[in-house]
Protein backbone atom coordinates (compact mmCIF):
# COMPACT_ATOMS: atom_id res chain seq x y z
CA UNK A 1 13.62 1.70 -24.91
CA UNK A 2 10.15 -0.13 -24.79
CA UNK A 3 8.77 -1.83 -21.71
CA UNK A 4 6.22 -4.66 -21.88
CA UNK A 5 2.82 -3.28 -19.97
CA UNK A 6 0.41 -4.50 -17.79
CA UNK A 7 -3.29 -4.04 -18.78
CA UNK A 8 -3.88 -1.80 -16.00
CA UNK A 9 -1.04 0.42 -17.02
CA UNK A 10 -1.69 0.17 -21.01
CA UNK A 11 -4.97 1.88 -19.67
CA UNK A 12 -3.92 4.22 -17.35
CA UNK A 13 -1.60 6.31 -19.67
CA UNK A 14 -4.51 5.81 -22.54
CA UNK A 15 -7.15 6.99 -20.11
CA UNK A 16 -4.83 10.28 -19.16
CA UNK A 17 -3.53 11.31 -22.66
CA UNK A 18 -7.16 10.77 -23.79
CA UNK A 19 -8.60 12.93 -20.54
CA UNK A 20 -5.42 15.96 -20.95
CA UNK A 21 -6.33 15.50 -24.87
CA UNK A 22 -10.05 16.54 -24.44
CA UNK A 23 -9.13 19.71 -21.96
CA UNK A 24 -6.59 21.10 -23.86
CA UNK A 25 -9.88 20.91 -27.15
CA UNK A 26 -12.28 22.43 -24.63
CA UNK A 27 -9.90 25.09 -23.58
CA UNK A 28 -8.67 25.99 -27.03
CA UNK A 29 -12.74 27.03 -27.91
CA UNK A 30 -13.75 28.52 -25.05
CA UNK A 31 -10.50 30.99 -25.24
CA UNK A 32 -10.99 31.42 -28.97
CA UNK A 33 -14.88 31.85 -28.56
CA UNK A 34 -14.34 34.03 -25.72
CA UNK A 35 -11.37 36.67 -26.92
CA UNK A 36 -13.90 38.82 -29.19
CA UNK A 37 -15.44 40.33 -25.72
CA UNK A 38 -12.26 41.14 -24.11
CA UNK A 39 -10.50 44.69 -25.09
CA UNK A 40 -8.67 44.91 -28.10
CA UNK A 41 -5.82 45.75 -25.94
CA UNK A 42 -5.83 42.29 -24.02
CA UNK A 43 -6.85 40.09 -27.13
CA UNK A 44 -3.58 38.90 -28.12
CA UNK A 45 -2.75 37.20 -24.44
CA UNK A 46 -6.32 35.28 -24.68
CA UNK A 47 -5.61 34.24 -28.47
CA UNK A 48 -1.79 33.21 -27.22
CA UNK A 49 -3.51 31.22 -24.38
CA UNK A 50 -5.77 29.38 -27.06
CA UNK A 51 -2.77 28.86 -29.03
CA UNK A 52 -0.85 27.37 -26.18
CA UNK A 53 -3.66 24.80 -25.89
CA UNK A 54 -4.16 24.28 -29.49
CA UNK A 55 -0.81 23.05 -30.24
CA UNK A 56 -0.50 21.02 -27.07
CA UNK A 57 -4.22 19.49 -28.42
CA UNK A 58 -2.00 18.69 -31.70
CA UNK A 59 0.57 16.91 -30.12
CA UNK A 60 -1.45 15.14 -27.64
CA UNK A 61 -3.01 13.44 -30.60
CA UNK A 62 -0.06 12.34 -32.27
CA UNK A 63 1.38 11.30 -28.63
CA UNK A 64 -2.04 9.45 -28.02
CA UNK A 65 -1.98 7.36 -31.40
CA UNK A 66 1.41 6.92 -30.87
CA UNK A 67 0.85 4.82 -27.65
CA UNK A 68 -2.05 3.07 -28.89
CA UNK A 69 0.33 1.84 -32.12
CA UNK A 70 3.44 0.76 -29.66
CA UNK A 71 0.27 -2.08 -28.30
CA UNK A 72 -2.08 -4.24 -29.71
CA UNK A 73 -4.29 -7.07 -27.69
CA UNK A 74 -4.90 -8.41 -31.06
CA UNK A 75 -2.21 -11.12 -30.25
CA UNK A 76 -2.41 -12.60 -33.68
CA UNK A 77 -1.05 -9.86 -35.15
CA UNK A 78 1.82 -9.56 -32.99
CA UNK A 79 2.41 -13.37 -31.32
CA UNK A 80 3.84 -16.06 -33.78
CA UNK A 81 2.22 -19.03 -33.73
CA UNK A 82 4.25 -21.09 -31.53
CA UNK A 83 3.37 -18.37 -29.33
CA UNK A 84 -0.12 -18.40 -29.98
CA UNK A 85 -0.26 -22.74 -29.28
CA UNK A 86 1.30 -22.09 -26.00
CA UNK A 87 -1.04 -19.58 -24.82
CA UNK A 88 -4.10 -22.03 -25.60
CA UNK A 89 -7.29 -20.85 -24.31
CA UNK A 90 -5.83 -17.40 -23.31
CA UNK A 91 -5.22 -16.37 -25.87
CA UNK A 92 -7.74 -13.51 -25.68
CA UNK A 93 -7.26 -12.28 -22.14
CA UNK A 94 -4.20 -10.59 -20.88
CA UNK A 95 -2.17 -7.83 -21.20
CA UNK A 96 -1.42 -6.15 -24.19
CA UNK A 97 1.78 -6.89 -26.09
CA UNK A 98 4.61 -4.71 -28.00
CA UNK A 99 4.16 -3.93 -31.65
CA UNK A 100 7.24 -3.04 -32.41
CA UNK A 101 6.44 0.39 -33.22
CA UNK A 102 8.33 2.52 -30.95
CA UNK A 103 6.45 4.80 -28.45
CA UNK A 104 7.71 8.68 -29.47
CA UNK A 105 7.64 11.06 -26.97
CA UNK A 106 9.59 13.66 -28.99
CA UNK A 107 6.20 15.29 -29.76
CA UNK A 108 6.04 16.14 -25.91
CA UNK A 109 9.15 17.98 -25.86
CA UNK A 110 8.42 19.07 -29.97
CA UNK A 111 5.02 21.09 -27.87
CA UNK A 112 6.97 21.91 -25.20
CA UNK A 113 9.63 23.91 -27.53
CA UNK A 114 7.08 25.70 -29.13
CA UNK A 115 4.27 26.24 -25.83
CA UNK A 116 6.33 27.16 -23.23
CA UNK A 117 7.70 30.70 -24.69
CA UNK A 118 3.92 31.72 -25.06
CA UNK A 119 2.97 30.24 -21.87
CA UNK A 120 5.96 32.80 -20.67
CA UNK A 121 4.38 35.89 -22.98
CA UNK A 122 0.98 35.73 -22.26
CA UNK A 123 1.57 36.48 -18.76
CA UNK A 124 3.76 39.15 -19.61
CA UNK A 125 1.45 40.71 -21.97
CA UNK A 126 -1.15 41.28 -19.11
CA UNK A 127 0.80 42.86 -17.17
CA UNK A 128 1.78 46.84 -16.62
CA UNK A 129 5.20 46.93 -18.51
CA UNK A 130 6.61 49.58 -21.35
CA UNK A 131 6.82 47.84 -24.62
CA UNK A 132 10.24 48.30 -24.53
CA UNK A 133 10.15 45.83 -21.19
CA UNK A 134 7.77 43.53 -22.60
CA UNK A 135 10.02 42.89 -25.67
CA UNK A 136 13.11 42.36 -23.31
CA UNK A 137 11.40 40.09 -21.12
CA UNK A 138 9.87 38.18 -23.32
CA UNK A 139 13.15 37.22 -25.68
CA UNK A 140 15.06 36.75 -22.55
CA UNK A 141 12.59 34.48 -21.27
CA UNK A 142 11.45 32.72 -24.74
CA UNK A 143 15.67 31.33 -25.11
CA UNK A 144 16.10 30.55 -21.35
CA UNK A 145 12.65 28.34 -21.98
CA UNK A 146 14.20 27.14 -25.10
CA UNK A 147 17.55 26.26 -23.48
CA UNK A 148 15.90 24.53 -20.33
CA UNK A 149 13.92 22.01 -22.85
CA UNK A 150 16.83 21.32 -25.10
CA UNK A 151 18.69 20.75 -22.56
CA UNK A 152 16.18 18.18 -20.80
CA UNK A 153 15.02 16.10 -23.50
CA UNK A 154 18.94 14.47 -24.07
CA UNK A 155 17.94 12.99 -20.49
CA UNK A 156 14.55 11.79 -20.99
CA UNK A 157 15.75 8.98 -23.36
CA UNK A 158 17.33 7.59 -20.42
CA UNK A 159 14.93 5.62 -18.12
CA UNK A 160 17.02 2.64 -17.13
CA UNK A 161 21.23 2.52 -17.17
CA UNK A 162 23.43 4.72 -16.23
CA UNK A 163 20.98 6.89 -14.33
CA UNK A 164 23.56 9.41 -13.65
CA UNK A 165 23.51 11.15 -17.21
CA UNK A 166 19.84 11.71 -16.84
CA UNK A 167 20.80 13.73 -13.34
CA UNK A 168 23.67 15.86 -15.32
CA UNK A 169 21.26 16.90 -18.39
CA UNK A 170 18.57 17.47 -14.91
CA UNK A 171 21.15 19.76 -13.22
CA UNK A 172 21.96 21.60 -16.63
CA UNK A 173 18.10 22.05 -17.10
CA UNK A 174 17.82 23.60 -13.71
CA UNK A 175 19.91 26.54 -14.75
CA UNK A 176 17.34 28.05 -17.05
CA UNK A 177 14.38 26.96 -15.02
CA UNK A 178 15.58 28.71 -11.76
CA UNK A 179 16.26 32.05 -13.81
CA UNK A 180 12.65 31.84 -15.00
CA UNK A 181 10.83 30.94 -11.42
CA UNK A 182 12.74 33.95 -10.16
CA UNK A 183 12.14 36.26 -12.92
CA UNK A 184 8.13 35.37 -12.70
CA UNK A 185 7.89 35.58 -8.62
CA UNK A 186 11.22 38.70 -7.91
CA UNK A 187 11.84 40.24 -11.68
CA UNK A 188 8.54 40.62 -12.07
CA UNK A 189 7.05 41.51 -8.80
CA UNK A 190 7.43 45.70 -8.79
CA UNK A 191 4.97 45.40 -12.41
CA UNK A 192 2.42 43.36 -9.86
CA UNK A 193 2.68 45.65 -7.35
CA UNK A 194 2.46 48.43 -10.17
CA UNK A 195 -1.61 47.44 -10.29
CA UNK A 196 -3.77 49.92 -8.77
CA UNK A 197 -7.36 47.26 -8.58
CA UNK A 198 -6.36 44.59 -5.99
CA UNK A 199 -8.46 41.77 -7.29
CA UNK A 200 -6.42 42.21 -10.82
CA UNK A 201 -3.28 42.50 -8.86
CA UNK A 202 -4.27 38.88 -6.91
CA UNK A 203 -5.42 37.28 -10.01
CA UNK A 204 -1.62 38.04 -11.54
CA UNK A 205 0.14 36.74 -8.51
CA UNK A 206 -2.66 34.06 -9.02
CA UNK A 207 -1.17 33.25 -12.41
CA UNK A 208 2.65 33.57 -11.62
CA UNK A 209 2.43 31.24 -8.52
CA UNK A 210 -0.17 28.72 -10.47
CA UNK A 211 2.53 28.75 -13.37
CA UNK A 212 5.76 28.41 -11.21
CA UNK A 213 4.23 25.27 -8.53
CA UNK A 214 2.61 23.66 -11.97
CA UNK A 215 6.20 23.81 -13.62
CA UNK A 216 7.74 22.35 -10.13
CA UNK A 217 6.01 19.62 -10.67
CA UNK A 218 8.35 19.08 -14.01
CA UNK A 219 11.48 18.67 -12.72
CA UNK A 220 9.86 15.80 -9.74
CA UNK A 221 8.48 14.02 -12.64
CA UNK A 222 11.98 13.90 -14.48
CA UNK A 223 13.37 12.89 -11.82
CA UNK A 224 11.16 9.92 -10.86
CA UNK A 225 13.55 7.00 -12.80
CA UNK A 226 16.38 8.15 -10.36
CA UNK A 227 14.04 7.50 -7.34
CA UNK A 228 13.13 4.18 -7.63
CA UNK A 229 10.61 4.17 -10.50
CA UNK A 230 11.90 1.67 -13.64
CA UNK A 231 11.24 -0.02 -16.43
CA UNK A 232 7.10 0.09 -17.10
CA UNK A 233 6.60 1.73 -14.23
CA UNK A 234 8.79 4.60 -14.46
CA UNK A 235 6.86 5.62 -18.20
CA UNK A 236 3.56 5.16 -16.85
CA UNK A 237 4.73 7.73 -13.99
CA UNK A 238 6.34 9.92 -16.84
CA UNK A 239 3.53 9.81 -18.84
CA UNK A 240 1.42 10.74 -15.84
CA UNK A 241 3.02 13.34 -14.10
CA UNK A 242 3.53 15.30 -17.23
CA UNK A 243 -0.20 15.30 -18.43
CA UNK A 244 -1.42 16.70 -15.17
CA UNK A 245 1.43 19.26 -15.17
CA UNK A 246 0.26 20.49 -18.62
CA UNK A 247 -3.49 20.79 -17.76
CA UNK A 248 -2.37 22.58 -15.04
CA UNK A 249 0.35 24.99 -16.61
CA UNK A 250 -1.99 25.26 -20.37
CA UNK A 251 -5.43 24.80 -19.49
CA UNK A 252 -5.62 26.23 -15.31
CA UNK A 253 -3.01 29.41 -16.48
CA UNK A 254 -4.52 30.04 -19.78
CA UNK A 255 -8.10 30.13 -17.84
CA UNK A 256 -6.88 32.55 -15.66
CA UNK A 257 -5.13 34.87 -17.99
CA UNK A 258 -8.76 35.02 -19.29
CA UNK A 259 -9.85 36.23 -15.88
CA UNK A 260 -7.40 38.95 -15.78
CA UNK A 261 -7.94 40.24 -19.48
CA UNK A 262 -11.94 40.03 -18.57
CA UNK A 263 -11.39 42.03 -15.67
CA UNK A 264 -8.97 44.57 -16.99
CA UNK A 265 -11.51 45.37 -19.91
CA UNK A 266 -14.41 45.38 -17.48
CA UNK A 267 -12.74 48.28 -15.38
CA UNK A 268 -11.31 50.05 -18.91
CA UNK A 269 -15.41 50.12 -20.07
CA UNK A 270 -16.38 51.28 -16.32
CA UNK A 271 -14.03 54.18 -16.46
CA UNK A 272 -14.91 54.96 -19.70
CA UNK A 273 -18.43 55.28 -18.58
CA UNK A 274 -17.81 57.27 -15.63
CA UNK A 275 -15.41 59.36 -17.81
């Protein structure tokens, strides 16, 4: 369903996508530029990082025209001309009108589907596990991420209504979510304490607890039509909420997994040298 927007919150949603548009770009190079000097054995969580941020780059460009085609201020093109007599001389100042194009925020989940499970791996790649671990965690982790976004986007078509479907497909959600907070702060907790260097050990809890409050943030935002938020409002808080939850979860984890991979290889080349 489309909402008629004030100016101020036409540009508020086109100022964010733009702003969470440009760091996931930024993020993507520096990652990419910066995975040749970390140890071969580490490479593949920095080039998953970039990845992460790369596709999420992708979609926030096709979110970000999207929006910008569901409005036009050219009110010609969208007012007919009875419409255009009445509004006389102001014509050219106000808010920005509906198209008729409607505003898809599929592509957010579309990312979502395909970001999350690497979010999920490239924390467990840097971390002291058997491969045989690795590969368990990671499928187990990759469907219950799967599940929790399939199961959330039924939900997010409903901003206005009945109100109570969008809290059932919310509580189904939750299932997969809360297995995956506990799995990154208790499942995984014996492989952080398995780290001998404490400053690697604190930038891994670093990463866990950055990735589990930034994904908190995701079930608030869902959750903001059912507290009050509606119509125009409740998108622009959407919209909102979920941009600064993906810098933090793409851009803030994948910077830190960088961290940990540059500090892992720095101590692999010291003890190599003292050998």
């Amino acid at each position: 369903m489309m909402f008629e927007m004030k100016d101020a919150q036409f540009q508020l949603v086109y100022n964010i996508l733009s702003f969470t548009l440009a760091s996931m770009m930024s993020t993507t190079i520096f990652l990419w530029m910066r995975a040749p000097s970390i140890g071969k054995k580490y490479q593949s969580a920095v080039i998953i990082s970039g990845m992460v941020t790369f596709i999420a780059a992708y979609h926030y460009i096709r979110i970000f025209n999207s929006w910008t085609e569901a409005y036009s201020y050219n009110f010609k093109d969208v007012w007919s001309p009875d419409q255009q007599a009445t509004a006389g001389s102001t014509l050219k100042i106000g808010d920005p009108k509906l198209t008729g194009v409607p505003f898809n925020d599929a592509y957010r989940y579309m990312d979502w589907l395909l970001t999350v499970p690497l979010l999920l791996i490239e924390i467990i790649l840097v971390m002291k596990l058997s491969e045989k671990e690795s590969n368990s965690l990671c499928l187990s982790l990759g469907i219950s991420s799967a599940m929790m976004i399939i199961l959330g986007y039924p939900g997010e078509l409903i901003v206005s209504g009945n109100l109570g479907l969008r809290w059932q497909y919310w509580g189904m959600a939750m299932l997969p979510f809360m297995y995956i907070v506990y799995t990154l702060l208790i499942g995984l907790a014996d492989a952080t304490e398995a780290e001998n260097d404490r400053n690697i050990k604190g930038l891994i809890q670093r990463a866990q607890r950055v990735t589990v409050v930034s994904w908190l943030t995701y079930p608030v935002v869902y959750v903001f039509p059912m507290m009050g938020f509606s119509g125009s409002h409740a998108v622009v808080a959407i919209q909102v909420g979920y941009c600064v939850s993906d810098i933090i979860s793409k851009c803030g984890v994948g910077l830190i997994i960088y961290t940990i991979t540059k500090a892992k290889s720095d101590k692999e080349k010291e003890c190599a040298l003292l050998g």
